[in-house]
Protein backbone atom coordinates (compact mmCIF):
# COMPACT_ATOMS: atom_id res chain seq x y z
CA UNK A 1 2.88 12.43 12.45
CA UNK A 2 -0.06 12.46 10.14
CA UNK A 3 -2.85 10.56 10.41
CA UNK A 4 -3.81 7.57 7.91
CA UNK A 5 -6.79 7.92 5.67
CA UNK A 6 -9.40 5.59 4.85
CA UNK A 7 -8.84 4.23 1.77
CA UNK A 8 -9.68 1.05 -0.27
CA UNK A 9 -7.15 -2.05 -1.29
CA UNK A 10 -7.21 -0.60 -4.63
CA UNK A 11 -6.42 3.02 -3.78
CA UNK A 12 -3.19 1.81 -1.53
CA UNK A 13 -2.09 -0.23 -4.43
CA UNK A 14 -2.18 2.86 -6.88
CA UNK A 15 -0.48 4.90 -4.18
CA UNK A 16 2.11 2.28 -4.05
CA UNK A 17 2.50 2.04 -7.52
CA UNK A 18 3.33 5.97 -8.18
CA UNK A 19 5.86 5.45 -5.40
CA UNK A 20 7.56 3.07 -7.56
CA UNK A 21 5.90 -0.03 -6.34
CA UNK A 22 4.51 -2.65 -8.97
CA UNK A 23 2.07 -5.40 -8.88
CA UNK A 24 4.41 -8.94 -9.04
CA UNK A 25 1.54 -11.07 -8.83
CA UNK A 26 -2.16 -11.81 -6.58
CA UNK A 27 -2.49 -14.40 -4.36
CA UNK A 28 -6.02 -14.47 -3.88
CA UNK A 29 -7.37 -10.86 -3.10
CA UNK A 30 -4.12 -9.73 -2.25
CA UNK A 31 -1.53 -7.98 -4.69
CA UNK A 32 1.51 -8.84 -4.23
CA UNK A 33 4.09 -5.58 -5.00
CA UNK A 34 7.58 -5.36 -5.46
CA UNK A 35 10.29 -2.41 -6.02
CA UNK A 36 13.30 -2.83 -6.97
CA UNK A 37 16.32 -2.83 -4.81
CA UNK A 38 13.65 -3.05 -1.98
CA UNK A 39 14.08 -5.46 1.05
CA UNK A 40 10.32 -6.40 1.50
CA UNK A 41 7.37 -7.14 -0.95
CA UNK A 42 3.72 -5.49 0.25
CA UNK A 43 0.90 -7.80 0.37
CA UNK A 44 -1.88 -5.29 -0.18
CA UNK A 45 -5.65 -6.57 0.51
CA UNK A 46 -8.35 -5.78 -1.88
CA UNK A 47 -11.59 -6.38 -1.41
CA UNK A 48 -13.89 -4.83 -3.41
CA UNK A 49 -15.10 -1.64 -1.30
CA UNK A 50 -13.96 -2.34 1.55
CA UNK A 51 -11.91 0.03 3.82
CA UNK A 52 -8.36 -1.00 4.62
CA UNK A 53 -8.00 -1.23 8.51
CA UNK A 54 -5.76 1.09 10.10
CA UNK A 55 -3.03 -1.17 11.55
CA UNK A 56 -2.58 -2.96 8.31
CA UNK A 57 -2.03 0.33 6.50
CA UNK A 58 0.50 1.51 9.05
CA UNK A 59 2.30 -1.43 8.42
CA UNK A 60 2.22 -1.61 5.11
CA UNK A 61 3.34 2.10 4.87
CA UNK A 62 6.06 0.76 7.52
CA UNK A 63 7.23 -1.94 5.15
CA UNK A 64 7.44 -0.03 2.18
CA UNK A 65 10.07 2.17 4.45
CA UNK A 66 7.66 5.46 3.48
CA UNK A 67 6.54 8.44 5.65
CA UNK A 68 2.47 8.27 6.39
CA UNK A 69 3.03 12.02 4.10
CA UNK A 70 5.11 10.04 1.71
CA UNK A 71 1.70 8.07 1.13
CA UNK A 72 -0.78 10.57 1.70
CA UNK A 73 0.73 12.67 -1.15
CA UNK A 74 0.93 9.63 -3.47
CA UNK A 75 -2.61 9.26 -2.86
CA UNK A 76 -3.75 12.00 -5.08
């Protein structure tokens, strides 16, 4: 298994987004992302510079029903 990055609320969401994700709404700081045909939505933090914590990655990349090398290469 590979290991998680650091990267920013606003980098995860752009991952997301190539991997066919899009931004339904924001509830707050969060985006909100949907696919469709997909079982769960992503509630992706973003707050301005700040580091996304590992756990909440892993489950996001969990949710989204992606490999961590799915993400890593949708990262650049």
């Amino acid at each position: 298994m590979s290991e998680l990055p650091s990267v920013t609320g606003q980098q995860a969401v752009a991952a997301f987004a190539r991997l066919g994700f899009s931004v339904a709404r924001t509830k707050g700081s969060h985006r909100i992302m949907k696919k469709p045909g997909h079982k769960y939505l992503l509630a992706v933090p973003v707050h301005e510079g700040q580091i996304l914590k590992k756990g909440t990655l892993r489950g996001l990349v969990s949710a989204a029903g992606i490999t961590v090398e799915q993400f890593v290469d949708a990262l650049h």
